[in-house]
N, C-alpha and C. Protein backbone atom coordinates (compact mmCIF):
# COMPACT_ATOMS: atom_id res chain seq x y z
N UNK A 1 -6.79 -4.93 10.76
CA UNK A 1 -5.65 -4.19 10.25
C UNK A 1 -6.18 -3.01 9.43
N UNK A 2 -5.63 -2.00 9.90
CA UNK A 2 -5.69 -0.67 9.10
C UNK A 2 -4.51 -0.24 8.28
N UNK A 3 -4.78 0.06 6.96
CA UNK A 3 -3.91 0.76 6.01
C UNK A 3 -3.91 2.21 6.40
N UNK A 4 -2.94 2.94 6.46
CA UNK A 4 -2.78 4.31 6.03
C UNK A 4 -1.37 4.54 5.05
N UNK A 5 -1.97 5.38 4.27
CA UNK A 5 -0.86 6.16 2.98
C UNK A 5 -0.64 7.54 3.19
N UNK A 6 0.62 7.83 3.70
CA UNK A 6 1.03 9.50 4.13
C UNK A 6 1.06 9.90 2.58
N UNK A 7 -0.37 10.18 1.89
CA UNK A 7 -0.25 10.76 0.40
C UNK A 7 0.90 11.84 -0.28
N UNK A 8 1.34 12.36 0.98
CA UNK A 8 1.87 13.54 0.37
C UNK A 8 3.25 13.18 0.53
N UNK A 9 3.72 11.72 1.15
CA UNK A 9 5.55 11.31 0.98
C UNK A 9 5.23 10.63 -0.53
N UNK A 10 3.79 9.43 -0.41
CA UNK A 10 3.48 8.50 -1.54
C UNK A 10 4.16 9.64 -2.81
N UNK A 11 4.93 8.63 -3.80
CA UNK A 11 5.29 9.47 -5.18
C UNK A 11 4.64 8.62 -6.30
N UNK A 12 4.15 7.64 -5.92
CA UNK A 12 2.90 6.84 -6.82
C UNK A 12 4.64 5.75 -7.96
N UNK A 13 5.64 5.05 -6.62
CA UNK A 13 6.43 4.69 -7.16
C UNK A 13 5.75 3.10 -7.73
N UNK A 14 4.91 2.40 -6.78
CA UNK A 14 4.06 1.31 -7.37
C UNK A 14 5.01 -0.03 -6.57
N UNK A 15 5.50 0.01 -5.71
CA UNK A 15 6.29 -1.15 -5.22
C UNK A 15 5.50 -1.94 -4.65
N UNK A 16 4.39 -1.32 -4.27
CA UNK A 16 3.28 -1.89 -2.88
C UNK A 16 2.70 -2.68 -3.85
N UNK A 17 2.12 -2.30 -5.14
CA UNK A 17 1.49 -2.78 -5.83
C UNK A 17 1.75 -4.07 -6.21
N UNK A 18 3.44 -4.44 -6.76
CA UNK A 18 3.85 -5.38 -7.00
C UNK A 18 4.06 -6.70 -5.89
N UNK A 19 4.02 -5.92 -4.61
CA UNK A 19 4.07 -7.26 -3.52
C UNK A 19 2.19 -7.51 -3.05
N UNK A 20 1.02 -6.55 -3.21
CA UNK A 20 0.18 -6.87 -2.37
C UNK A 20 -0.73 -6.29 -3.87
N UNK A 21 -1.18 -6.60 -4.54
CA UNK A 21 -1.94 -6.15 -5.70
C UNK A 21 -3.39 -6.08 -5.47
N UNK A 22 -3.81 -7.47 -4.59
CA UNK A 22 -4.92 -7.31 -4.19
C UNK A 22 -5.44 -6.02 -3.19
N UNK A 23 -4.83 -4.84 -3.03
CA UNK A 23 -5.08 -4.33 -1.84
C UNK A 23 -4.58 -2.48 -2.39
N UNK A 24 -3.46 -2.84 -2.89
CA UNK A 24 -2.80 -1.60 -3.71
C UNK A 24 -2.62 -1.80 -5.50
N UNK A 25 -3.59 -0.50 -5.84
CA UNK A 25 -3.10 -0.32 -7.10
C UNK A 25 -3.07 0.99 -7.68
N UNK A 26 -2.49 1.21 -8.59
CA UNK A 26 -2.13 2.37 -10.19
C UNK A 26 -3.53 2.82 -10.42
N UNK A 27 -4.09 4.04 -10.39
CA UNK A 27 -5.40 4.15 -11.58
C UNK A 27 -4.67 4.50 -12.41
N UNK A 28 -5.99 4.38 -13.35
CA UNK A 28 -5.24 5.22 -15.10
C UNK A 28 -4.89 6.66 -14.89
N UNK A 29 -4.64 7.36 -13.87
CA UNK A 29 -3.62 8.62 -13.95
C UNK A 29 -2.21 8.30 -13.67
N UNK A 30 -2.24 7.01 -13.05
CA UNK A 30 -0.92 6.58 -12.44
C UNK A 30 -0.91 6.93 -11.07
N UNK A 31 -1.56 7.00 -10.24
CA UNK A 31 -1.80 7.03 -8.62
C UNK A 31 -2.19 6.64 -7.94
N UNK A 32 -1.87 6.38 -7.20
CA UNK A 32 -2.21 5.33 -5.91
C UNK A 32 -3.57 5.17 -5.09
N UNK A 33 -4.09 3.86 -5.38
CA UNK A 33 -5.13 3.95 -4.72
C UNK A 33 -5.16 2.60 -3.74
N UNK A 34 -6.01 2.57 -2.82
CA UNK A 34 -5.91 1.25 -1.64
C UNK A 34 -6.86 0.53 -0.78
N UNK A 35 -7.18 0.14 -0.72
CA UNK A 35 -8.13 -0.48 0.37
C UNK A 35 -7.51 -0.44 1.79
N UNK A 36 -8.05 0.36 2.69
CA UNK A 36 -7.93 0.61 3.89
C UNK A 36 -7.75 -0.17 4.85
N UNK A 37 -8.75 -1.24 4.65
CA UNK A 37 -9.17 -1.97 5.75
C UNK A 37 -9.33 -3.33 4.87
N UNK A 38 -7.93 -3.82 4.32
CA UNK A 38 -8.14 -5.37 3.57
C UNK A 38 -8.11 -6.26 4.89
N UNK A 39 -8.67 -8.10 3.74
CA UNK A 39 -8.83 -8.83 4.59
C UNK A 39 -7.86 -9.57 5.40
N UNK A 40 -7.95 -9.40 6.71
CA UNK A 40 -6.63 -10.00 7.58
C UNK A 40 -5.73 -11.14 6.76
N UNK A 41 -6.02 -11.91 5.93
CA UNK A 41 -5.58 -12.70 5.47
C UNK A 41 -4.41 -12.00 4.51
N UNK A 42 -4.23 -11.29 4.10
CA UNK A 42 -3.37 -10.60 3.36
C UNK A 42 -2.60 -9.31 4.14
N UNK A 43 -2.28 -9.83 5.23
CA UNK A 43 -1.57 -8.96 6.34
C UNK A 43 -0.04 -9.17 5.74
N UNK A 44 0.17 -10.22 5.66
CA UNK A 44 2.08 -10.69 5.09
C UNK A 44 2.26 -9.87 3.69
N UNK A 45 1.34 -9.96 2.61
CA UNK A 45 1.82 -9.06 1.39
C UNK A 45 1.65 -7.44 2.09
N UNK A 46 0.64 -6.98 2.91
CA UNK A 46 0.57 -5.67 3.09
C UNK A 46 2.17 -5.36 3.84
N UNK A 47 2.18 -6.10 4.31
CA UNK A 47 3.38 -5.72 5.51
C UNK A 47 4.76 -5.82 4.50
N UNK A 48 4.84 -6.69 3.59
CA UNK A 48 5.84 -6.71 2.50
C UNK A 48 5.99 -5.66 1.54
N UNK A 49 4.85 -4.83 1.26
CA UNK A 49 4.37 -3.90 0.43
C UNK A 49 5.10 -2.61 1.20
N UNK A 50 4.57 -2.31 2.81
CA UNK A 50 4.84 -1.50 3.51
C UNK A 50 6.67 -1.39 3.71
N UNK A 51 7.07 -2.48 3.79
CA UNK A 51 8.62 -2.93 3.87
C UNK A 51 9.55 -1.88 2.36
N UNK A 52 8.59 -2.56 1.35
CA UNK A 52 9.42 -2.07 0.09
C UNK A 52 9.40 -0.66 -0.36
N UNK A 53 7.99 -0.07 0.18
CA UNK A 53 7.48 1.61 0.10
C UNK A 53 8.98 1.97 0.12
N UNK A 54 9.71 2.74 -0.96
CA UNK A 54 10.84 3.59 -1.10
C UNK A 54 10.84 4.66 -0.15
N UNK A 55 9.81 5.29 0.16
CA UNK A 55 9.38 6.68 0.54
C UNK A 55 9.06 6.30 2.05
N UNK A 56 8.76 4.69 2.76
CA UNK A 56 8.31 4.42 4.14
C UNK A 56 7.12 5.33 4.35
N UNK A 57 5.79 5.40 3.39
CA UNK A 57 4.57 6.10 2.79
C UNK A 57 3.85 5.81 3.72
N UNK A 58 3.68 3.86 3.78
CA UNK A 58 2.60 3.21 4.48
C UNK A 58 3.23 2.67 6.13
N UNK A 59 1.76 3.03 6.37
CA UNK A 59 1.34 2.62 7.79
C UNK A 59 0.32 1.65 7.71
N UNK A 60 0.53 0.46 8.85
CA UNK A 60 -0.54 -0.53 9.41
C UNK A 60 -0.43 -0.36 10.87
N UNK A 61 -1.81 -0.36 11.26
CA UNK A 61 -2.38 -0.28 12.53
C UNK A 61 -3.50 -1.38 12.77
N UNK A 62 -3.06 -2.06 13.96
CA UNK A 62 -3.62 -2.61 14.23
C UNK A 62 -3.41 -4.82 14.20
């Protein structure tokens, strides 16, 4: 599974964060950062994360 973040819809609202933490988080500017390529095992929070994106930001492939 591949992550992608269309950075420029992302508004760094943090929803992803709260369903998949291991995978999406806040830096200390307040922006979004991610692991691309997390471990298959955490496909259900990514995909829950991707669900709640306000903005429909994230993409999974694969």
């Amino acid at each position: 599974m591949k992550i992608i973040v269309d950075m420029d819809r992302c508004q760094d609202h943090g929803q992803c964060v709260f369903s998949a933490p291991e995978v999406f988080r806040l830096n200390a500017e307040g922006h979004l950062e991610y692991e691309s390529v997390p471990d298959d095992s955490l496909r259900d929070a990514v995909e829950e994360a991707a669900d709640v994106c306000p903005l429909q930001a994230i993409t999974l492939e694969g």
